[in-house]
N, C-alpha and C. Protein backbone atom coordinates (compact mmCIF):
# COMPACT_ATOMS: atom_id res chain seq x y z
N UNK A 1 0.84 -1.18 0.00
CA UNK A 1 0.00 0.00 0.00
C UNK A 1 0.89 1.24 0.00
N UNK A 2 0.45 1.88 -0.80
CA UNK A 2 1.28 3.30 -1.01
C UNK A 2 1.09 4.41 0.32
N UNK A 3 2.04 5.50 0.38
CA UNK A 3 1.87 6.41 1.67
C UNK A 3 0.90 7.11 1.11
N UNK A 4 0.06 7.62 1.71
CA UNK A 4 -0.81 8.47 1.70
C UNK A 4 -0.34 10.16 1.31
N UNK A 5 -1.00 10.81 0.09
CA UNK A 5 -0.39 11.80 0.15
C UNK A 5 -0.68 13.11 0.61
N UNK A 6 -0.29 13.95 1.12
CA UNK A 6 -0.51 14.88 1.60
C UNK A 6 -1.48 15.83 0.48
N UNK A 7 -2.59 16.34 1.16
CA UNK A 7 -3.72 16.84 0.36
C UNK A 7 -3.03 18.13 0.01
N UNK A 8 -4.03 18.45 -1.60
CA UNK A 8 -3.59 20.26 -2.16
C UNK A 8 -3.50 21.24 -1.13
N UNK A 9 -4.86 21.17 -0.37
CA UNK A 9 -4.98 22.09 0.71
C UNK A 9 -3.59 21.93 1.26
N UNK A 10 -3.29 21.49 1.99
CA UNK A 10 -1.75 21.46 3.04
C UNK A 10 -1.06 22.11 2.26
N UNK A 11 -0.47 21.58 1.21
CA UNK A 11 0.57 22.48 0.32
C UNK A 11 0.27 24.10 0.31
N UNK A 12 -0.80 24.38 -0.29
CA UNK A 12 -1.19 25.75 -0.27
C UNK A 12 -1.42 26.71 1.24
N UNK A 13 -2.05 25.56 2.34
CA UNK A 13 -1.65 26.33 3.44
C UNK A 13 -0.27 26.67 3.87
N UNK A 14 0.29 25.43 3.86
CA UNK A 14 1.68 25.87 4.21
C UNK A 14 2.61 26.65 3.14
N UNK A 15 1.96 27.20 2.65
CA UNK A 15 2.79 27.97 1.47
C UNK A 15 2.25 29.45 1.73
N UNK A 16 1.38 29.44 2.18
CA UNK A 16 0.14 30.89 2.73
C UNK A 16 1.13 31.02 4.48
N UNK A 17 1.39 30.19 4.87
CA UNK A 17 2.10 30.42 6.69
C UNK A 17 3.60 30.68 6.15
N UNK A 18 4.21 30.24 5.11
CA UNK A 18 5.53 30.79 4.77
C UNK A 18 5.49 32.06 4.00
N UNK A 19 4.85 32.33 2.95
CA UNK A 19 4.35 33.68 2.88
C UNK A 19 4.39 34.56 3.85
N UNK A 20 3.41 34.32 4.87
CA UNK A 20 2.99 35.72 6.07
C UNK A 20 4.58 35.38 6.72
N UNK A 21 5.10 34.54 6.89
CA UNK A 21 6.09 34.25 7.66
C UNK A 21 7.42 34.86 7.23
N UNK A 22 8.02 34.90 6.00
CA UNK A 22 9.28 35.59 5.40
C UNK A 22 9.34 35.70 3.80
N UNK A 23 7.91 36.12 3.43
CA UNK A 23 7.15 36.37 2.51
C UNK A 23 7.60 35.74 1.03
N UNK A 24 7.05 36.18 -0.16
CA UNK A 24 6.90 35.22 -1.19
C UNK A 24 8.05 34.76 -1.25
N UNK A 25 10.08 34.99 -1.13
CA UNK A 25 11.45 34.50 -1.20
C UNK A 25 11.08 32.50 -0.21
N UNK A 26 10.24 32.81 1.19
CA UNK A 26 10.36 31.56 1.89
C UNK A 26 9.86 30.71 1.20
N UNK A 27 8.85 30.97 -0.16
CA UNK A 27 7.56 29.61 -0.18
C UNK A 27 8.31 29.10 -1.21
N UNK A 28 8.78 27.92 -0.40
CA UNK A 28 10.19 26.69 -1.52
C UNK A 28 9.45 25.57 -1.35
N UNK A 29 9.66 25.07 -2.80
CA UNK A 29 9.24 23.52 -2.42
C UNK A 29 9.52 22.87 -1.37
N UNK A 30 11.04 22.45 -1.42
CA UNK A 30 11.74 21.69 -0.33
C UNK A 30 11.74 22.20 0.92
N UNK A 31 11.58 23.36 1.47
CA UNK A 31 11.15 23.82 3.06
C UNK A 31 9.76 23.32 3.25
N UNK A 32 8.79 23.94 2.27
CA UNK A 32 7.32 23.47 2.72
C UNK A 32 7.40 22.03 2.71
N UNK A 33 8.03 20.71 2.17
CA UNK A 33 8.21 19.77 1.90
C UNK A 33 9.01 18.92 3.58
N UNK A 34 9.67 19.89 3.88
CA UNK A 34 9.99 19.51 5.50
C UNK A 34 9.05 19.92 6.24
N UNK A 35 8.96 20.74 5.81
CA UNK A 35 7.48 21.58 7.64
C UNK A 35 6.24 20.70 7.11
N UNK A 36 5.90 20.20 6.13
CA UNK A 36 4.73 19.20 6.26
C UNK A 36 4.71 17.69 6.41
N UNK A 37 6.78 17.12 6.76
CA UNK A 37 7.20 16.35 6.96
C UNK A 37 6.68 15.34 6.00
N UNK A 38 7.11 15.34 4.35
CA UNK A 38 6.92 14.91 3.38
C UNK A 38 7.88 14.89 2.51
N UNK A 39 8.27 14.21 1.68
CA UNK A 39 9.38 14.07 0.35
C UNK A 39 8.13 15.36 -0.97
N UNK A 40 9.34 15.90 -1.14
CA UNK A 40 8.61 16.73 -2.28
C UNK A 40 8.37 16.27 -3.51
N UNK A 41 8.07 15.30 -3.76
CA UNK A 41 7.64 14.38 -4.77
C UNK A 41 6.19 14.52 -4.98
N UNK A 42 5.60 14.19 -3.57
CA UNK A 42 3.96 14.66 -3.98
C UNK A 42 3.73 15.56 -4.24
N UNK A 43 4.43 16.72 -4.45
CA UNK A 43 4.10 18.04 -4.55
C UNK A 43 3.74 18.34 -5.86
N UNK A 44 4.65 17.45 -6.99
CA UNK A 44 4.18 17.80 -8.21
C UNK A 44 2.96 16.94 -9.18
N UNK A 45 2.11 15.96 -7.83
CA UNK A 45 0.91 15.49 -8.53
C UNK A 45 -0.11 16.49 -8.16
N UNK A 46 -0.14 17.52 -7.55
CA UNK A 46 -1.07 18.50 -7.58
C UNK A 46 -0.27 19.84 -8.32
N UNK A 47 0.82 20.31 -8.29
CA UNK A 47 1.32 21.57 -8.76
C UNK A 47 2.59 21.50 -10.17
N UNK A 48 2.57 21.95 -11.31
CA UNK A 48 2.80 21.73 -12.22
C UNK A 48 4.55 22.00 -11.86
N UNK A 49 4.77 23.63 -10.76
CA UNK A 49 5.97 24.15 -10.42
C UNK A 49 5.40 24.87 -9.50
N UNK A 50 6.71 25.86 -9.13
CA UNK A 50 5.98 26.60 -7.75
C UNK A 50 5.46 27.84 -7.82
N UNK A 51 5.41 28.08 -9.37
CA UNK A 51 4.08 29.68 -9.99
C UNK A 51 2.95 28.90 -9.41
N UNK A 52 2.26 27.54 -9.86
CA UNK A 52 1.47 26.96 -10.03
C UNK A 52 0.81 27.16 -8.46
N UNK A 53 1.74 26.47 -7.83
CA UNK A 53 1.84 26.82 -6.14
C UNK A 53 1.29 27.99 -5.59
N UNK A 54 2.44 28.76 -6.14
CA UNK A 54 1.92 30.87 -5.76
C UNK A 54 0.28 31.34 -6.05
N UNK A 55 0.26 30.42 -7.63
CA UNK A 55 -1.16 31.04 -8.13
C UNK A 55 -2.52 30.48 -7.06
N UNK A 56 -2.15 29.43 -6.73
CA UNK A 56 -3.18 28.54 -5.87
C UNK A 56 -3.23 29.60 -4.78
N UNK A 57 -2.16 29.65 -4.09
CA UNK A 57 -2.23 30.44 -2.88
C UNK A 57 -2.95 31.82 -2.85
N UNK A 58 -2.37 32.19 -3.91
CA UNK A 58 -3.25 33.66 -3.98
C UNK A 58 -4.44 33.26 -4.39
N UNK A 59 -5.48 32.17 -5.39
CA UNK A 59 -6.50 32.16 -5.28
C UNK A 59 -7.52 31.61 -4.28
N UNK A 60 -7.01 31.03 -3.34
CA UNK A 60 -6.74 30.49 -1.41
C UNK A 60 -7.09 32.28 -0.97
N UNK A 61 -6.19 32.96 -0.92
CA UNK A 61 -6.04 34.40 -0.12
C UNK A 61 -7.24 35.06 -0.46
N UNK A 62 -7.80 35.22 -1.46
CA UNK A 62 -8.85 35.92 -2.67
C UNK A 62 -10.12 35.07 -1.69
N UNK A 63 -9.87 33.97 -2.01
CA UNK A 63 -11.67 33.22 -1.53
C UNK A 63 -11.44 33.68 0.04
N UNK A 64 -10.48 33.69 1.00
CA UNK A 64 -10.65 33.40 2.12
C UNK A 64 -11.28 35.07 2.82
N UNK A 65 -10.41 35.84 2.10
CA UNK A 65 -10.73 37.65 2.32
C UNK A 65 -11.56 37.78 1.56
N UNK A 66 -12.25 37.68 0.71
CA UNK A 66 -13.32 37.96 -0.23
C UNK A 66 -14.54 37.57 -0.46
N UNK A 67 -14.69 36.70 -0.40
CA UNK A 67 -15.93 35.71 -0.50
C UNK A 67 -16.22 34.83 0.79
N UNK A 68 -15.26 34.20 1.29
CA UNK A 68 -15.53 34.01 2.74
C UNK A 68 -15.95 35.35 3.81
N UNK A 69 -15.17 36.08 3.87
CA UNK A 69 -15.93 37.49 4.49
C UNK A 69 -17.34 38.17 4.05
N UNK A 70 -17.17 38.08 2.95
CA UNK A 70 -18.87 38.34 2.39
C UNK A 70 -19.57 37.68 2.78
N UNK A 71 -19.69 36.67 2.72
CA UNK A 71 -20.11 35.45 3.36
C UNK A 71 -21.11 35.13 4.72
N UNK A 72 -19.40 35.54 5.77
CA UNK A 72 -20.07 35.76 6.88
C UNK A 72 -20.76 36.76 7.25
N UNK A 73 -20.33 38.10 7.11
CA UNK A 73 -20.84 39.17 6.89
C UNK A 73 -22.33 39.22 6.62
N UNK A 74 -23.12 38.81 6.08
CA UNK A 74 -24.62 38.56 4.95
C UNK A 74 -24.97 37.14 6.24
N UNK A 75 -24.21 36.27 6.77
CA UNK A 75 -24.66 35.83 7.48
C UNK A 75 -25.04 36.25 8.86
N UNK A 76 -24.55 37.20 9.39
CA UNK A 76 -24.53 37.59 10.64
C UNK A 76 -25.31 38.53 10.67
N UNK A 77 -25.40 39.39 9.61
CA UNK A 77 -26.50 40.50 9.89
C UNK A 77 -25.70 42.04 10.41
N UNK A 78 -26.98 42.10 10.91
CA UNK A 78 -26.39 43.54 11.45
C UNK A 78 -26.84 44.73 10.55
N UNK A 79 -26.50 46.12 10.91
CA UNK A 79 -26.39 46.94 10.07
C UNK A 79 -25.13 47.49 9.40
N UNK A 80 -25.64 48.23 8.12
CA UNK A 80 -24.43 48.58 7.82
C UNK A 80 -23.06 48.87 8.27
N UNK A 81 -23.20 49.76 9.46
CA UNK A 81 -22.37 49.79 10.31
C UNK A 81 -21.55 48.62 10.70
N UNK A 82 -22.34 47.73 11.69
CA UNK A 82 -21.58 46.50 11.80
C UNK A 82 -21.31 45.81 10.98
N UNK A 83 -21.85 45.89 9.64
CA UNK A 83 -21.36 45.12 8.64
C UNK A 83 -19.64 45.43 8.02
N UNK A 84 -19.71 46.97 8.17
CA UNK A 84 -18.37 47.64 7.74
C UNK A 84 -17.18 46.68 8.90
N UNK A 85 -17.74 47.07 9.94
CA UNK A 85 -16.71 46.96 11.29
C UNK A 85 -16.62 45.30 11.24
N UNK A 86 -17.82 44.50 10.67
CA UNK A 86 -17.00 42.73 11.21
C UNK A 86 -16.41 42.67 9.82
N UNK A 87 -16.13 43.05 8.96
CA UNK A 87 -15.27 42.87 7.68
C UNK A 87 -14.02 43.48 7.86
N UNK A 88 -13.97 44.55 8.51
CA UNK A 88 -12.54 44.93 8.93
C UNK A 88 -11.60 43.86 9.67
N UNK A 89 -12.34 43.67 10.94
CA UNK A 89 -11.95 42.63 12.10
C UNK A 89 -11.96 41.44 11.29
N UNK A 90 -12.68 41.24 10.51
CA UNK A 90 -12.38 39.58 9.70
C UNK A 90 -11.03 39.52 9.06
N UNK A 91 -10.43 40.75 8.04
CA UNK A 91 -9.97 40.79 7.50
C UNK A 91 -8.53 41.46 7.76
N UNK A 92 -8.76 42.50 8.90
CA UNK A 92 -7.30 43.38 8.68
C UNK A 92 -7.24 43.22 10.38
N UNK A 93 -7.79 42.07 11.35
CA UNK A 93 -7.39 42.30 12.48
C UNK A 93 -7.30 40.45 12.79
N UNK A 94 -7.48 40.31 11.95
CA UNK A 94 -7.27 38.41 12.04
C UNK A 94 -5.86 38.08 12.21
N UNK A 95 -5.69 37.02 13.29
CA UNK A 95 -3.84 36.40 13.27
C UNK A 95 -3.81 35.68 12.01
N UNK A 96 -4.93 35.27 11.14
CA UNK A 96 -4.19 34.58 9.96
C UNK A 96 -4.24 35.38 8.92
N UNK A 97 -5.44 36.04 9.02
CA UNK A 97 -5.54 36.50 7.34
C UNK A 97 -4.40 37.87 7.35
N UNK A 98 -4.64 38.89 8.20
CA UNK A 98 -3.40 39.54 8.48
C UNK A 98 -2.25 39.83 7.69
N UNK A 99 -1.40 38.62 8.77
CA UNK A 99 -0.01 38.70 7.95
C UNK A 99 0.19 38.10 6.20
N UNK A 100 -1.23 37.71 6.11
CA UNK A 100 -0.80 36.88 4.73
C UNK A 100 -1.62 37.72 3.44
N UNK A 101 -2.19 38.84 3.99
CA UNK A 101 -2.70 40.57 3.17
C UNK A 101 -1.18 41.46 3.27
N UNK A 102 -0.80 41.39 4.36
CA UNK A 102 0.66 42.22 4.69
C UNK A 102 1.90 41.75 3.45
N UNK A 103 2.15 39.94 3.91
CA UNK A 103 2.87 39.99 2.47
C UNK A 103 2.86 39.56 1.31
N UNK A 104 1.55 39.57 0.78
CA UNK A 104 0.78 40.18 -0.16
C UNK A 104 1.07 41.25 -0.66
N UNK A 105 0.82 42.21 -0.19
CA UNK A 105 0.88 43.76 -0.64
C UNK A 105 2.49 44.28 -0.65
N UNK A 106 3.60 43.09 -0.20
CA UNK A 106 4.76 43.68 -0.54
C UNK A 106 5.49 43.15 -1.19
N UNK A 107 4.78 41.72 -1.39
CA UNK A 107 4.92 40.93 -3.13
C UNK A 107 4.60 41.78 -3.99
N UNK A 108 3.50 42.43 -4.06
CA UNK A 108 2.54 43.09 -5.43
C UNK A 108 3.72 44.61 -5.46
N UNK A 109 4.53 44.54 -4.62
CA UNK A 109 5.51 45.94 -4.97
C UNK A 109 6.13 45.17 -6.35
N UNK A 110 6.62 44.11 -5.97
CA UNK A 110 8.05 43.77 -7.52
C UNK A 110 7.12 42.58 -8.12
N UNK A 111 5.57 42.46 -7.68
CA UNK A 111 5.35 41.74 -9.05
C UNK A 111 3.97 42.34 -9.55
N UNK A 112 4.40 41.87 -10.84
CA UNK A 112 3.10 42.80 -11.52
C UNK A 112 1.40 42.42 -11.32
N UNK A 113 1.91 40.80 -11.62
CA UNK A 113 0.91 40.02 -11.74
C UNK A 113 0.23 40.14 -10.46
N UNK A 114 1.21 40.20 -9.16
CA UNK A 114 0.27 39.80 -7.52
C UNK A 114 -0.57 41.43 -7.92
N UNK A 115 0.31 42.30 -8.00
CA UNK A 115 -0.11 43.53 -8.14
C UNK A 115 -1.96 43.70 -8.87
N UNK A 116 -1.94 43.47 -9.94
CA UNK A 116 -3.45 43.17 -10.69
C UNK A 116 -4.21 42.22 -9.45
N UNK A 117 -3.93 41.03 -9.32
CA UNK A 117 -4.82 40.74 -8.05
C UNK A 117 -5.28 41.46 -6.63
N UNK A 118 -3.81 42.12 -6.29
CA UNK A 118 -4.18 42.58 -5.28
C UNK A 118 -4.98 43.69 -5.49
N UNK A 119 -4.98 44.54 -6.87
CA UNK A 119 -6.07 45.91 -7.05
C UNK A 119 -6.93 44.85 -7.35
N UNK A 120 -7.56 43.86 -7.79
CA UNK A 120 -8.58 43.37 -8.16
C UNK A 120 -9.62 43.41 -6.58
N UNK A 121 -8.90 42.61 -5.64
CA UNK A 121 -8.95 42.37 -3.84
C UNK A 121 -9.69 43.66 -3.51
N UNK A 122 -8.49 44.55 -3.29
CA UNK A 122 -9.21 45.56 -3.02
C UNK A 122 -9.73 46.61 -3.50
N UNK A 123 -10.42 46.49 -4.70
CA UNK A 123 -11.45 47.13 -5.19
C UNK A 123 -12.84 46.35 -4.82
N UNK A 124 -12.79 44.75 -4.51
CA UNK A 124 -14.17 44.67 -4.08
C UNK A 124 -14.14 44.83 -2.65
N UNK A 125 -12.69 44.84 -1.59
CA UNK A 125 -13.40 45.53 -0.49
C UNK A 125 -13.73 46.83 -0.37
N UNK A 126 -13.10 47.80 -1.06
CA UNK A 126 -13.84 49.14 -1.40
C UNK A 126 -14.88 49.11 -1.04
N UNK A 127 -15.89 48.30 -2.91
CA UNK A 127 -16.80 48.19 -3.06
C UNK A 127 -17.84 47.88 -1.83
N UNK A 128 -17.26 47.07 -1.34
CA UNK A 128 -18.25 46.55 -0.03
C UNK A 128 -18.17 47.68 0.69
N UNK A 129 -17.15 48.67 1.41
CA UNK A 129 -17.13 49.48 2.17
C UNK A 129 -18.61 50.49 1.80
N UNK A 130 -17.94 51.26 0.19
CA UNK A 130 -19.11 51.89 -0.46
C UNK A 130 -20.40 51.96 -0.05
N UNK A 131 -20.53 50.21 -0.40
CA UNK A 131 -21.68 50.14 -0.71
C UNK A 131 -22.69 50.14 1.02
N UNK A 132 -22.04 50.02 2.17
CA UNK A 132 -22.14 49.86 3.73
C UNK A 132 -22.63 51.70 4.08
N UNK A 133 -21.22 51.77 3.45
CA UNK A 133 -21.81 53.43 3.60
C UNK A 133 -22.48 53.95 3.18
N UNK A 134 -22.83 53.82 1.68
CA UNK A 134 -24.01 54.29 0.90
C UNK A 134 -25.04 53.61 1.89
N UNK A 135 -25.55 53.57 2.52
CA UNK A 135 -26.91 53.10 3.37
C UNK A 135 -27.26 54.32 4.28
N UNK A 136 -26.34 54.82 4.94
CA UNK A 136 -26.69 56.26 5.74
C UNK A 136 -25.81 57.58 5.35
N UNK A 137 -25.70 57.19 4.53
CA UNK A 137 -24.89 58.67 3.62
C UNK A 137 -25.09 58.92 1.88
N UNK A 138 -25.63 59.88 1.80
CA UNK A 138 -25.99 60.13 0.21
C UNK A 138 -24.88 60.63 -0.76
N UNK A 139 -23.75 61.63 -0.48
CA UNK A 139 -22.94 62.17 -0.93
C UNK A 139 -22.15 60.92 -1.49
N UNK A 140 -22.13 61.09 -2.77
CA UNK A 140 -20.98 59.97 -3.36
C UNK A 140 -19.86 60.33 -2.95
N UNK A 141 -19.06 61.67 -3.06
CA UNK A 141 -17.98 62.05 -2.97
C UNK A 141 -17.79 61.41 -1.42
N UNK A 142 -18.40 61.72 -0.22
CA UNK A 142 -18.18 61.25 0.97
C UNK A 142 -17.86 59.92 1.51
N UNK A 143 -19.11 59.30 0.59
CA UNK A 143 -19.00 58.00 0.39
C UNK A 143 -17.79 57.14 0.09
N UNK A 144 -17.04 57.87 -0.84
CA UNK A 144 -15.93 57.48 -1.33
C UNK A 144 -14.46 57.97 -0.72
N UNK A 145 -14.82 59.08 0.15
CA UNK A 145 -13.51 59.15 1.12
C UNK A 145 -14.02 58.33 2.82
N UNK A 146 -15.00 58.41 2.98
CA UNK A 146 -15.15 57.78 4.03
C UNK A 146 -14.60 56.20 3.75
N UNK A 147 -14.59 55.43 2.75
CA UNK A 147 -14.08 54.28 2.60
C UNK A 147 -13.21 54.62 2.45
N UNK A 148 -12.16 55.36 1.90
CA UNK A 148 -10.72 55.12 1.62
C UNK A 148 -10.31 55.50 3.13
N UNK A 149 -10.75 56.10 3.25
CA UNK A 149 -10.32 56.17 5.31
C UNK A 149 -10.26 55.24 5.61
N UNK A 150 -11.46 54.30 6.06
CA UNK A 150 -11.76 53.12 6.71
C UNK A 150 -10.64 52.04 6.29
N UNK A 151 -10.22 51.80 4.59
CA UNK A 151 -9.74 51.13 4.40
C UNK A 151 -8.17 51.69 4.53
N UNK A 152 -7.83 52.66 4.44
CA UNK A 152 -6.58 53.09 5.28
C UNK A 152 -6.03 53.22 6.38
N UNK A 153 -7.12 53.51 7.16
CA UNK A 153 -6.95 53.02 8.74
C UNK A 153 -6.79 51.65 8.80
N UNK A 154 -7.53 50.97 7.93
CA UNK A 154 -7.37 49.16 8.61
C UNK A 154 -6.06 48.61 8.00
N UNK A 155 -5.49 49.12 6.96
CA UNK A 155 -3.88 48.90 6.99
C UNK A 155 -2.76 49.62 7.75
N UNK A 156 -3.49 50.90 7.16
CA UNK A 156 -1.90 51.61 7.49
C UNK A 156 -1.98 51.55 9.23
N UNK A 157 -2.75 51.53 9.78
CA UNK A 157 -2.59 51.13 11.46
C UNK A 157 -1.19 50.00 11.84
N UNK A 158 -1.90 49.51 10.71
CA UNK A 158 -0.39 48.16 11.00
C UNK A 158 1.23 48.40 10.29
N UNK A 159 0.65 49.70 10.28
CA UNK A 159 2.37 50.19 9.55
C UNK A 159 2.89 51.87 10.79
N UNK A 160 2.45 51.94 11.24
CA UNK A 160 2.24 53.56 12.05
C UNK A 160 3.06 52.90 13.18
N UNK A 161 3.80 54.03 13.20
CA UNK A 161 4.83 53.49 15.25
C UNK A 161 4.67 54.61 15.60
N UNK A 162 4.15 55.75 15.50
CA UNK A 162 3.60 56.56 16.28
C UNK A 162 2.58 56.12 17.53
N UNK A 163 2.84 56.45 19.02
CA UNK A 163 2.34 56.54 20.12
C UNK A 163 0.77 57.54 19.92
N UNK A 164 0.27 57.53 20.92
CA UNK A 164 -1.24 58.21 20.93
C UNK A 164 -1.23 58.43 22.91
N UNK A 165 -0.47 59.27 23.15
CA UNK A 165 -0.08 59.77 24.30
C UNK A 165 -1.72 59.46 25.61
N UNK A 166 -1.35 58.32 25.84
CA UNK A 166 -2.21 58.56 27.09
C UNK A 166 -3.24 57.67 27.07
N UNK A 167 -3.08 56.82 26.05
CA UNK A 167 -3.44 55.65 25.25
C UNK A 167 -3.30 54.57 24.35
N UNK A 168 -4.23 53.65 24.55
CA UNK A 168 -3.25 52.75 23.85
C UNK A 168 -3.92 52.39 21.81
N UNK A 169 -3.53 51.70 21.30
CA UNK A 169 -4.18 52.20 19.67
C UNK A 169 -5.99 51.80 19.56
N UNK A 170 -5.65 50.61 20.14
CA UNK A 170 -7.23 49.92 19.54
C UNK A 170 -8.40 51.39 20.40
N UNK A 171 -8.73 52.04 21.14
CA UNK A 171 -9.61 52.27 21.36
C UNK A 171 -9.57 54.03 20.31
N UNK A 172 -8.27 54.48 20.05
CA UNK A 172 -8.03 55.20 18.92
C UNK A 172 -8.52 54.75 17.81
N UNK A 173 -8.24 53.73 17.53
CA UNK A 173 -8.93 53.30 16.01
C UNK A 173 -10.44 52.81 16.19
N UNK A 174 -10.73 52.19 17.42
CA UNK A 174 -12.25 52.08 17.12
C UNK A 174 -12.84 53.63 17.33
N UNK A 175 -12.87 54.53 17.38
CA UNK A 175 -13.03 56.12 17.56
C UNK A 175 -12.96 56.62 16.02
N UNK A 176 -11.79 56.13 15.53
CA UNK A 176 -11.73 56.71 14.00
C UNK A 176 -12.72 56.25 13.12
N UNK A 177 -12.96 54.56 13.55
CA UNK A 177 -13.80 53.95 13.17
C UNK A 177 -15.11 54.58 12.91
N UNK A 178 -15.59 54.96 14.61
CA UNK A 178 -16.88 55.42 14.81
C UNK A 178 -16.69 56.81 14.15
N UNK A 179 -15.86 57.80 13.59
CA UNK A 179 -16.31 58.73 12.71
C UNK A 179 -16.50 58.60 11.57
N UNK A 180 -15.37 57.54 11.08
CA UNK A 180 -15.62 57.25 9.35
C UNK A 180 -17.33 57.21 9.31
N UNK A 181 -17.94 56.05 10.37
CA UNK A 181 -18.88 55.36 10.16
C UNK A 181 -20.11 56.39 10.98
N UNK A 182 -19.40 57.89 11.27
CA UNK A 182 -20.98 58.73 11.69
C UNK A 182 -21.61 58.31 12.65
N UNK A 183 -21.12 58.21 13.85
CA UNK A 183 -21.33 57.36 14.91
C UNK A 183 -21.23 58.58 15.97
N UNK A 184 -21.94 58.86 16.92
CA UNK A 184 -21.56 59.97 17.92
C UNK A 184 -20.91 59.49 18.84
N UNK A 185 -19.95 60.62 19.02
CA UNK A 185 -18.98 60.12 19.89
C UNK A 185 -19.74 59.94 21.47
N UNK A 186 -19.83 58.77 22.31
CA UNK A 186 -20.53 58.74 23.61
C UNK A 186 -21.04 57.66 23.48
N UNK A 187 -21.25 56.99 21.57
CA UNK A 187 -22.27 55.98 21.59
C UNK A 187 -21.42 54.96 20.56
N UNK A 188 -20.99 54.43 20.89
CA UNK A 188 -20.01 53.30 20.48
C UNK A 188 -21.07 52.13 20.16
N UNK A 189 -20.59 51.61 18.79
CA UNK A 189 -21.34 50.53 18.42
C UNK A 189 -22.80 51.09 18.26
N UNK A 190 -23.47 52.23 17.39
CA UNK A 190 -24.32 52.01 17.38
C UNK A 190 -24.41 52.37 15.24
């Protein structure tokens, strides 16, 4: 009886944890091939080479931030509001999805191709933002900086080493939050 081989999924996860981990340079056959304690042989009855690999992963990253978040999002309800705020937290405050949007976006510096995906990514979270806000705000123009806020706060937070004297970040950013999202200040979460 033959060994059992290690499923597509595994490969592509562990190629998504070396990614966030020491970004697109780590994801090698033969490392992921030790950390899943396997001969890299099976690797090429699911992956042609390791573009093949990359491409999987990024279409892995795409369903998991994109369509899985929509997903839940439409499942849980809420209002617009909370709809904006659990797509953030799904997406730009998660220990997995996180680091693996982070090096993502510093792959898509020297490649072209991640680059087109990653504007593809986030133009439909835009879109979703938009479209959250368009529910209690009419001004397109507003509409459309209030999301680029929202969605700039939910990265660039994770790039800022600036202090907030007398405090600590998260209750700063849920505050920024609650203005993007027209929220009076006193009444959190509404």
């Amino acid at each position: 009886m033959g060994a059992l081989r290690t499923p597509r999924e595994k490969w592509v996860e562990e190629g998504l944890r070396a990614l966030a981990a020491g970004g697109v340079d780590a994801v090698r056959v033969e490392a992921l091939a030790k950390a899943l304690g396997v001969t890299k042989g099976g690797f090429y009855g699911y992956f042609a080479d390791r573009d093949a690999l990359l491409t999987a992963m990024l279409d892995a990253w795409e369903r998991e931030s994109v369509d899985d978040v929509v997903d839940r999002v439409e499942r849980e309800g809420g209002d617009a509001r909370n709809k904006v705020r659990l797509a953030g937290q799904l997406t730009f405050s998660s220990d997995r999805l996180l680091p693996i949007d982070l090096a993502i976006r510093e792959w898509a510096r020297r490649d072209h191709t991640v680059a087109d995906r990653l504007r593809r990514v986030d133009n439909k979270r835009m879109q979703l933002a938009r479209d959250a806000i368009g529910t209690f705000c009419t001004d397109p123009d507003e509409v459309e900086a209030r999301a680029l806020l929202a969605f700039c706060t939910a990265i660039g937070s994770h790039f800022l080493a600036a202090d907030h004297p007398g405090r600590t970040r998260a209750p700063v950013i849920a505050r920024a939050a609650d203005i993007i999202l027209d929220v009076p200040h006193g009444n959190p979460g509404a």
